[in-house]
N, C-alpha and C. Protein backbone atom coordinates (compact mmCIF):
# COMPACT_ATOMS: atom_id res chain seq x y z
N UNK A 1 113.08 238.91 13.98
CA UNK A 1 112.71 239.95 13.04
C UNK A 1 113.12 241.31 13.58
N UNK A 2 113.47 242.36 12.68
CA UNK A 2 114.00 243.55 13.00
C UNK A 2 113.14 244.49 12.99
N UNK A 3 113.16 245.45 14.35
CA UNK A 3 112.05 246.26 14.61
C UNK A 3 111.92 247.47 13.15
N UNK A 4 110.56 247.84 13.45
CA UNK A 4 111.09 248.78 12.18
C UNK A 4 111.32 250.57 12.02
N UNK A 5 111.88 250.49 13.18
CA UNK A 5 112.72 251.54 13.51
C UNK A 5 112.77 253.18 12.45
N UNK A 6 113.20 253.68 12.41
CA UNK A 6 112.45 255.45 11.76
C UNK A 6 112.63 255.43 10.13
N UNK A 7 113.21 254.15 9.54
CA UNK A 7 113.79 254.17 8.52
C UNK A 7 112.36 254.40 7.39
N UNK A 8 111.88 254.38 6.82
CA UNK A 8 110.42 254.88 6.33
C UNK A 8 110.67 255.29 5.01
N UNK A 9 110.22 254.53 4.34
CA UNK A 9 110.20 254.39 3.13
C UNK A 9 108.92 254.94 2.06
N UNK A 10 108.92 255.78 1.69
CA UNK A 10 107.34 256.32 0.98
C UNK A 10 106.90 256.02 0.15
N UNK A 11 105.66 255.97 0.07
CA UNK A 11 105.20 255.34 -1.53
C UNK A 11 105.43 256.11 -2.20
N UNK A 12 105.45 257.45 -2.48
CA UNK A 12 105.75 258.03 -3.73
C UNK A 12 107.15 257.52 -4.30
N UNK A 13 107.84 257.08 -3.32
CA UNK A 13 109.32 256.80 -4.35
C UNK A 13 109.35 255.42 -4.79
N UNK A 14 108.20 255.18 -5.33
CA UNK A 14 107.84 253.77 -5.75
C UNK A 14 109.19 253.07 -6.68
N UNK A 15 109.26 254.39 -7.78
CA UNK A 15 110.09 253.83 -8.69
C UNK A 15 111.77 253.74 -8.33
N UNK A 16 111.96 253.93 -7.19
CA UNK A 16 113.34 254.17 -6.41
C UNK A 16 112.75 252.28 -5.80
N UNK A 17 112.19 252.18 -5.11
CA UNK A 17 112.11 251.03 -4.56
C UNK A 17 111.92 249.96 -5.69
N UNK A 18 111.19 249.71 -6.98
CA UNK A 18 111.57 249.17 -8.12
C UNK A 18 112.54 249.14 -8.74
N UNK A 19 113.73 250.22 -8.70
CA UNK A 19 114.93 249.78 -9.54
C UNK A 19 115.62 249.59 -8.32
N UNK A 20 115.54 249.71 -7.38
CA UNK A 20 116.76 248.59 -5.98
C UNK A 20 116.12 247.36 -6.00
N UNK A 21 114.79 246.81 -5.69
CA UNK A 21 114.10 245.14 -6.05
C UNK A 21 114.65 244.81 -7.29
N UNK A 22 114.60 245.65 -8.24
CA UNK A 22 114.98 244.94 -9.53
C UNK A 22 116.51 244.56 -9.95
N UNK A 23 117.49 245.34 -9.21
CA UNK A 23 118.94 245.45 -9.28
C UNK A 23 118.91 244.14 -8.37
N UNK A 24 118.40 243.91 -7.25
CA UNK A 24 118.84 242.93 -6.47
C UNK A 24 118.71 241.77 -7.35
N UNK A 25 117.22 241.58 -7.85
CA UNK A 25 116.67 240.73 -8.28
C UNK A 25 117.72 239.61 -9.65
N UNK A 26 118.19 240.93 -10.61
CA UNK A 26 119.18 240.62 -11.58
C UNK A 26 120.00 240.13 -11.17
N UNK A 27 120.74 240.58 -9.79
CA UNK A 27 122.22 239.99 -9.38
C UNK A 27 121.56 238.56 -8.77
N UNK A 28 120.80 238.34 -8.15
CA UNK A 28 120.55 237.10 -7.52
C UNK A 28 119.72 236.41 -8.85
N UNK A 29 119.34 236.38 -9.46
CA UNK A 29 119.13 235.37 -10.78
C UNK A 29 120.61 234.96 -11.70
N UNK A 30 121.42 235.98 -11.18
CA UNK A 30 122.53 235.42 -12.46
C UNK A 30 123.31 235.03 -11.57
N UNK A 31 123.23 234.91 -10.34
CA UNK A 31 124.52 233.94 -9.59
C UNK A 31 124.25 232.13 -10.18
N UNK A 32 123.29 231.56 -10.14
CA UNK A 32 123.14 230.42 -10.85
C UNK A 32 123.72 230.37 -12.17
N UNK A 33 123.45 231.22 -12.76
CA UNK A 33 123.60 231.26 -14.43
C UNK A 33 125.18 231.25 -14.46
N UNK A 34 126.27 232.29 -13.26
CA UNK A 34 127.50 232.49 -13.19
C UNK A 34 128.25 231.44 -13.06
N UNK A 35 127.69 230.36 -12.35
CA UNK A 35 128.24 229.05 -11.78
C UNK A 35 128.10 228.21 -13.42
N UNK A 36 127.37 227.96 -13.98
CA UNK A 36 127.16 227.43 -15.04
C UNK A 36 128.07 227.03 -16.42
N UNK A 37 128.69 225.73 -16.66
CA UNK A 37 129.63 225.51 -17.20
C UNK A 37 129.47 226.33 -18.84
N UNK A 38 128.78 225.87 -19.31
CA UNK A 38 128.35 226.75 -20.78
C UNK A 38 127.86 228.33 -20.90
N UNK A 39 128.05 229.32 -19.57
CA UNK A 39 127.92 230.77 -20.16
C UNK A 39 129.05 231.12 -19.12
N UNK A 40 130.05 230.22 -18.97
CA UNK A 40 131.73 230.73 -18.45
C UNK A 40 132.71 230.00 -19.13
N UNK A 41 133.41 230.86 -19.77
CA UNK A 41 134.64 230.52 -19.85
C UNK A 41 136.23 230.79 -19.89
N UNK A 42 137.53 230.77 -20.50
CA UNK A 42 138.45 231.46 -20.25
C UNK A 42 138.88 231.74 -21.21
N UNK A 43 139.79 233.11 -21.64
CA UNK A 43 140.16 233.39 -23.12
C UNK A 43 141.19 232.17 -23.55
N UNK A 44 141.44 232.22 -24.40
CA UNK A 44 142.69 231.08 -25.38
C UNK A 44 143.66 231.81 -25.02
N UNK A 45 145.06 230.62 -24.79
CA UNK A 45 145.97 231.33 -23.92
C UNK A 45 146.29 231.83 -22.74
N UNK A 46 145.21 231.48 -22.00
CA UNK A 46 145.22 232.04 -20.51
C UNK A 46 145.39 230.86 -19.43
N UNK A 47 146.33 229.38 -20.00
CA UNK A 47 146.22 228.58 -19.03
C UNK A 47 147.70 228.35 -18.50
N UNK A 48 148.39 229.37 -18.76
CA UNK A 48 149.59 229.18 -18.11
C UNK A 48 150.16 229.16 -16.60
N UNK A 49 149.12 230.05 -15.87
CA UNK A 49 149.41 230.08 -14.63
C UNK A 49 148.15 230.15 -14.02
N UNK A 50 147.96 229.16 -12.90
CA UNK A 50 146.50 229.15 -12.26
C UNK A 50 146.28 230.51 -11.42
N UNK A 51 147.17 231.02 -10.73
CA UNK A 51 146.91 232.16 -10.52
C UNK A 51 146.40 233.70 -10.84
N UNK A 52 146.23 233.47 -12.13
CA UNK A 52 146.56 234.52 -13.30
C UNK A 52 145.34 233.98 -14.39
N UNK A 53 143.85 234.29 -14.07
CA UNK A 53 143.31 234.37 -15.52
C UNK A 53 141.95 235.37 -15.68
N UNK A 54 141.91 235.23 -17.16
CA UNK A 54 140.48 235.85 -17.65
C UNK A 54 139.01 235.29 -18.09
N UNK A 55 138.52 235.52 -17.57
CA UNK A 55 136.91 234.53 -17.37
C UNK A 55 135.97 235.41 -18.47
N UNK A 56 135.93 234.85 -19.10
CA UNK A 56 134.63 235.46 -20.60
C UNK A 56 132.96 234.94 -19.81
N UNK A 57 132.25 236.22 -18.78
CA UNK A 57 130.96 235.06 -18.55
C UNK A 57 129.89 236.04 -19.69
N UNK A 58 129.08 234.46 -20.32
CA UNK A 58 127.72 235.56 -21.44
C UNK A 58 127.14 236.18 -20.26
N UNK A 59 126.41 237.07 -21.04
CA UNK A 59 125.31 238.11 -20.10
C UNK A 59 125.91 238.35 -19.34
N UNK A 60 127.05 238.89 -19.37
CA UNK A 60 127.45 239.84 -18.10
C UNK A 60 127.32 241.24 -18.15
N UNK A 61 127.20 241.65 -17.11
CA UNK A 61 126.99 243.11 -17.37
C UNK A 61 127.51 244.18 -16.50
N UNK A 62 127.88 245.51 -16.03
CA UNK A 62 128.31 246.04 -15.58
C UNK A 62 127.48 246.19 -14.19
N UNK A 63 126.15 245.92 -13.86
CA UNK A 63 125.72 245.41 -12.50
C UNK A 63 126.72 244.29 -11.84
N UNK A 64 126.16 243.14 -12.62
CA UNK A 64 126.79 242.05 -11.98
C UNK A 64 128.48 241.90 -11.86
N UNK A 65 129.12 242.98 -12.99
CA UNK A 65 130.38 242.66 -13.20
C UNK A 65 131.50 243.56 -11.94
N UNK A 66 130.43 244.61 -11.72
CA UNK A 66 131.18 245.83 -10.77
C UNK A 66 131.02 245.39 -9.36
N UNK A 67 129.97 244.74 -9.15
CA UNK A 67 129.58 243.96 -7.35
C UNK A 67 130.78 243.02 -7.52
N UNK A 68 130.56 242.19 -8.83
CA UNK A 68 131.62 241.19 -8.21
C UNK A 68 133.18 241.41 -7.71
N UNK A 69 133.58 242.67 -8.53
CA UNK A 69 135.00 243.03 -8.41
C UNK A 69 135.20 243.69 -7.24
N UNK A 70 133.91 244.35 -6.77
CA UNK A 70 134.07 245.18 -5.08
C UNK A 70 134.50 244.05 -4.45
N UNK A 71 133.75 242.90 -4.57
CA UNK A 71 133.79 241.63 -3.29
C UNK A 71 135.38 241.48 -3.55
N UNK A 72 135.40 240.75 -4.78
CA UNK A 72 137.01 240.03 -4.48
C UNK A 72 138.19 240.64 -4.69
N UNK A 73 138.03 242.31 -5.41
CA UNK A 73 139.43 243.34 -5.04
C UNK A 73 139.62 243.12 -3.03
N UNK A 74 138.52 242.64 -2.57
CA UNK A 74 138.90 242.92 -0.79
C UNK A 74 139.83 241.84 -0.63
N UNK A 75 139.55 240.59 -0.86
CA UNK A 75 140.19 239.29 -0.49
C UNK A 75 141.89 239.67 -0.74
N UNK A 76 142.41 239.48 0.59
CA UNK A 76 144.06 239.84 0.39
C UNK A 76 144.99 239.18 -0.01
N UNK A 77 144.73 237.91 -0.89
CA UNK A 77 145.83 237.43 -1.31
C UNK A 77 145.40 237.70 -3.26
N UNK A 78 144.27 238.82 -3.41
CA UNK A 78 144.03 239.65 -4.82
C UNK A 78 144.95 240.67 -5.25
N UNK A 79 146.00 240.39 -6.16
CA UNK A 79 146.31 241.27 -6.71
C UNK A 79 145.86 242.17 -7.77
N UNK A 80 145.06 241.68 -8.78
CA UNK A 80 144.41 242.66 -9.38
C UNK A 80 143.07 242.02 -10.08
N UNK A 81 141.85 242.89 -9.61
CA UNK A 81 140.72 242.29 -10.10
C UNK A 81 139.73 243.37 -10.86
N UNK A 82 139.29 243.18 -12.14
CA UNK A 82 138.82 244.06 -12.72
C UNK A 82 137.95 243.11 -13.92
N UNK A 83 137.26 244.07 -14.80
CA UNK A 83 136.55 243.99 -15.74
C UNK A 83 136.26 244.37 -16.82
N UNK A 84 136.22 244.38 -18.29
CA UNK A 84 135.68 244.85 -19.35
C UNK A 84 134.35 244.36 -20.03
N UNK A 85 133.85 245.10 -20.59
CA UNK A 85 132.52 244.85 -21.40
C UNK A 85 132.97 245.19 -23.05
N UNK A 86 134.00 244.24 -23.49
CA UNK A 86 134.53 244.94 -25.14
C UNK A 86 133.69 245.15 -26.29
N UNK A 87 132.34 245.33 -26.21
CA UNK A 87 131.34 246.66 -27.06
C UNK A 87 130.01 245.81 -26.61
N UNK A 88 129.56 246.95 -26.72
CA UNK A 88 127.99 247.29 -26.28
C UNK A 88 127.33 246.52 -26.85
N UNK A 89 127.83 246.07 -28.43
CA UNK A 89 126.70 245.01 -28.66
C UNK A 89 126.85 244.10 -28.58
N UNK A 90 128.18 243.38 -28.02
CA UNK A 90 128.77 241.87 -27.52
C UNK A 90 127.49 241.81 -25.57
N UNK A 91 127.00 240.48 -25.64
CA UNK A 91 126.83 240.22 -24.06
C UNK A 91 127.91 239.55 -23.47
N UNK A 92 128.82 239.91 -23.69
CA UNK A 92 129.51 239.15 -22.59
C UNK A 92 131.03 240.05 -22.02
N UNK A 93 131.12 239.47 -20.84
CA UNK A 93 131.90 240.33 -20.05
C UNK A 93 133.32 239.87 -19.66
N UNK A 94 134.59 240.33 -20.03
CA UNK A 94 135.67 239.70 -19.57
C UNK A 94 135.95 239.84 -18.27
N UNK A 95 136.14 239.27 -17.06
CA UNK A 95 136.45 239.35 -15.82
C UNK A 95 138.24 238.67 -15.53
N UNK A 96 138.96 239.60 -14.91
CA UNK A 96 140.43 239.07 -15.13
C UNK A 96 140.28 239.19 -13.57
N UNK A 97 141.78 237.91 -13.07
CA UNK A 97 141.93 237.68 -11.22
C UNK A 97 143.47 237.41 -11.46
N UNK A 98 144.08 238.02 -10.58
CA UNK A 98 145.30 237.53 -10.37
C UNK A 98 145.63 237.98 -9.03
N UNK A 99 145.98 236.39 -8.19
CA UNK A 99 146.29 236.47 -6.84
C UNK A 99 147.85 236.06 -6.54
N UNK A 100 148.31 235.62 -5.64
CA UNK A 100 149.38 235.76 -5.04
C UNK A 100 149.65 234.21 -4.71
N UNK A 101 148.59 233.50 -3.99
CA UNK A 101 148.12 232.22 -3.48
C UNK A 101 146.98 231.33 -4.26
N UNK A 102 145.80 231.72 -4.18
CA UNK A 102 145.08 230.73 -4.63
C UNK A 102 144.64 230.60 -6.43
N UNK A 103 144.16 229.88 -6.65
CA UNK A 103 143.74 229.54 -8.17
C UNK A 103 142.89 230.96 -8.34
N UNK A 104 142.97 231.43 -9.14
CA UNK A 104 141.70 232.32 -9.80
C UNK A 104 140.69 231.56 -9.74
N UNK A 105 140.15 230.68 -10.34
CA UNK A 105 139.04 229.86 -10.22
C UNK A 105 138.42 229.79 -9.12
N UNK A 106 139.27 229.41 -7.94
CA UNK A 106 138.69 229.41 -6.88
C UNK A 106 138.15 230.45 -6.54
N UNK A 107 139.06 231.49 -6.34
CA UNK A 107 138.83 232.84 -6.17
C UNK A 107 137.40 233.48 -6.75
N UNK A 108 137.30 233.40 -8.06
CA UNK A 108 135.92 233.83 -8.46
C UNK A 108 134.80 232.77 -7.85
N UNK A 109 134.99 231.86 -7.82
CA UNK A 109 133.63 230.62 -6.99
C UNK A 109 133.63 231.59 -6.10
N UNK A 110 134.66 232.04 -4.89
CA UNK A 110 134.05 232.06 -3.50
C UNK A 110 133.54 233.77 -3.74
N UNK A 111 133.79 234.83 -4.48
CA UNK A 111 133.19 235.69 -4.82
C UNK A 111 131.88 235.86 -5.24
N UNK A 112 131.69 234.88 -6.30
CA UNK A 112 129.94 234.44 -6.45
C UNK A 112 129.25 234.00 -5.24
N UNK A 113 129.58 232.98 -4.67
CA UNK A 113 129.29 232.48 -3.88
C UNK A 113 128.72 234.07 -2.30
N UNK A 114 129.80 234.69 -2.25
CA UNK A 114 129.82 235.73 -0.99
C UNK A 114 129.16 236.90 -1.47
N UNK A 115 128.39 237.07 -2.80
CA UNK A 115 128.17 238.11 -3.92
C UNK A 115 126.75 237.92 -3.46
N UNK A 116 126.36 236.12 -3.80
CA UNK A 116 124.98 235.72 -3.80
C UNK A 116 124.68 236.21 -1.70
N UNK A 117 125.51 235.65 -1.18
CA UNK A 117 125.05 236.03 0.38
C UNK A 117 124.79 237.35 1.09
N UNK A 118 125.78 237.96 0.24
CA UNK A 118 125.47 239.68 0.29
C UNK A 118 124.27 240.19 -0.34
N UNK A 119 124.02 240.07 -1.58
CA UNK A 119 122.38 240.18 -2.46
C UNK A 119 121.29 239.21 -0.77
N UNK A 120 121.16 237.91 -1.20
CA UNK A 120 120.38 237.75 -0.18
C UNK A 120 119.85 238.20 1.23
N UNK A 121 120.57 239.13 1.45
CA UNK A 121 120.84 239.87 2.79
C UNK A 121 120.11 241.22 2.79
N UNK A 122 120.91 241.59 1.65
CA UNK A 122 120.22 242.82 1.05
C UNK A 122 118.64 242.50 0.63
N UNK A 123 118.30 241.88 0.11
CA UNK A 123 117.15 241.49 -0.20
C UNK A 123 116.07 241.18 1.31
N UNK A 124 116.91 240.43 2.19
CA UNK A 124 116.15 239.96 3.52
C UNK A 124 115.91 241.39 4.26
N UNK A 125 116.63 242.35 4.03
CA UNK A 125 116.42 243.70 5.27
C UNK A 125 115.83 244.83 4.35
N UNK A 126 115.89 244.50 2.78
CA UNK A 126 114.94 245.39 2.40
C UNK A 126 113.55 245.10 2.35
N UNK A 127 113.01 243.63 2.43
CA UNK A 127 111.93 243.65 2.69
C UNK A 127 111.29 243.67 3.86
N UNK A 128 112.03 243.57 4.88
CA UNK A 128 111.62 243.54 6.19
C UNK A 128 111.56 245.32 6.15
N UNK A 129 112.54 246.38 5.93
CA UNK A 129 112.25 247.49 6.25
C UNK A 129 110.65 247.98 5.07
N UNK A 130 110.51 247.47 4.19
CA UNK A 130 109.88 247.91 3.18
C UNK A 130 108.20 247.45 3.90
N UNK A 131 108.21 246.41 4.16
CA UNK A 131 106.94 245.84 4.96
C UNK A 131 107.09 246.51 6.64
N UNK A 132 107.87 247.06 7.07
CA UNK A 132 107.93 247.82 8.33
C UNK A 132 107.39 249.15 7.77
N UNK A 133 108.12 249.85 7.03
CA UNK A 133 107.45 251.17 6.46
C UNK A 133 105.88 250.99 6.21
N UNK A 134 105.47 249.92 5.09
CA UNK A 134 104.05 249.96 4.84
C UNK A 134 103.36 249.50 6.30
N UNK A 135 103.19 249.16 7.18
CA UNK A 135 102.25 249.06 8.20
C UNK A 135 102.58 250.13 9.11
N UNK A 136 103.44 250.82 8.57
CA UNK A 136 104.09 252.53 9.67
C UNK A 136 102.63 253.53 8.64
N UNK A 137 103.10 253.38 7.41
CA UNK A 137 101.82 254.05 6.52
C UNK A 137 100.63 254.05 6.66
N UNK A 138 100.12 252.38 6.41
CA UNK A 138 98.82 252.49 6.49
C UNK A 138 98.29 252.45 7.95
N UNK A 139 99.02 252.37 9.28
CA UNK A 139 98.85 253.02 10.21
C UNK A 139 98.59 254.36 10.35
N UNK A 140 98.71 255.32 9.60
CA UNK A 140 98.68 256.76 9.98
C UNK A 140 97.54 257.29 9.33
């Protein structure tokens, strides 16, 4: 366990610490849902080259859609990775991959996959600092 060092978190910024729990919370509930054969799929026309496609997932949203593209714009055999949301009152999100080497498909699995380990992480050191702060508090 990690000491809890000067980082100190206050209760008044309650509602700062509710919308970071709650942002985490969204991205790590929809990594299951992401994997899920019936709220992913690919536009018509997009099976010409495995390297090269566009992923329609429901409920996507510009949380989940902008983490995912940080992760796998890094991976270096990504040539271009991005996203649209084509209107506000559609839920669902187009996600496009085109690499050099591997399948797109793959490519987005191991992004979810490294998306969910990054959230979990985040989640493991914010509660450890968040429960370090409160016994720094009600210590004083």
């Amino acid at each position: 366990m990690e000491s809890c060092g000067p980082t100190m978190i206050m209760l008044q910024h309650s509602s700062l610490v509710e919308t970071i729990l709650e942002c985490i919370v969204q991205m790590t509930y929809f990594m299951p849902i992401a994997l899920g054969a019936s709220d992913l799929s690919t536009l018509a026309g997009d099976n010409s080259d495995k390297k090269s496609r566009t992923f329609v997932f429901k409920e996507g949203g510009h949380t989940f859609g902008n983490a995912l593209r940080c992760i796998i714009s890094r991976y270096p055999d990504v040539v271009l990775c991005g996203y649209t949301i084509p209107h506000p009152s559609e839920a669902t999100m187009h996600f496009r991959i085109q690499t050099t080497k591997s399948a797109a498909v793959d490519v987005l699995k191991r992004g979810i996959e490294d998306l969910e380990k990054l959230c979990d992480h985040t989640l493991t050191v914010f509660q450890v600092k968040l429960s370090c702060s409160l016994r720094l508090f009600e210590a004083s």
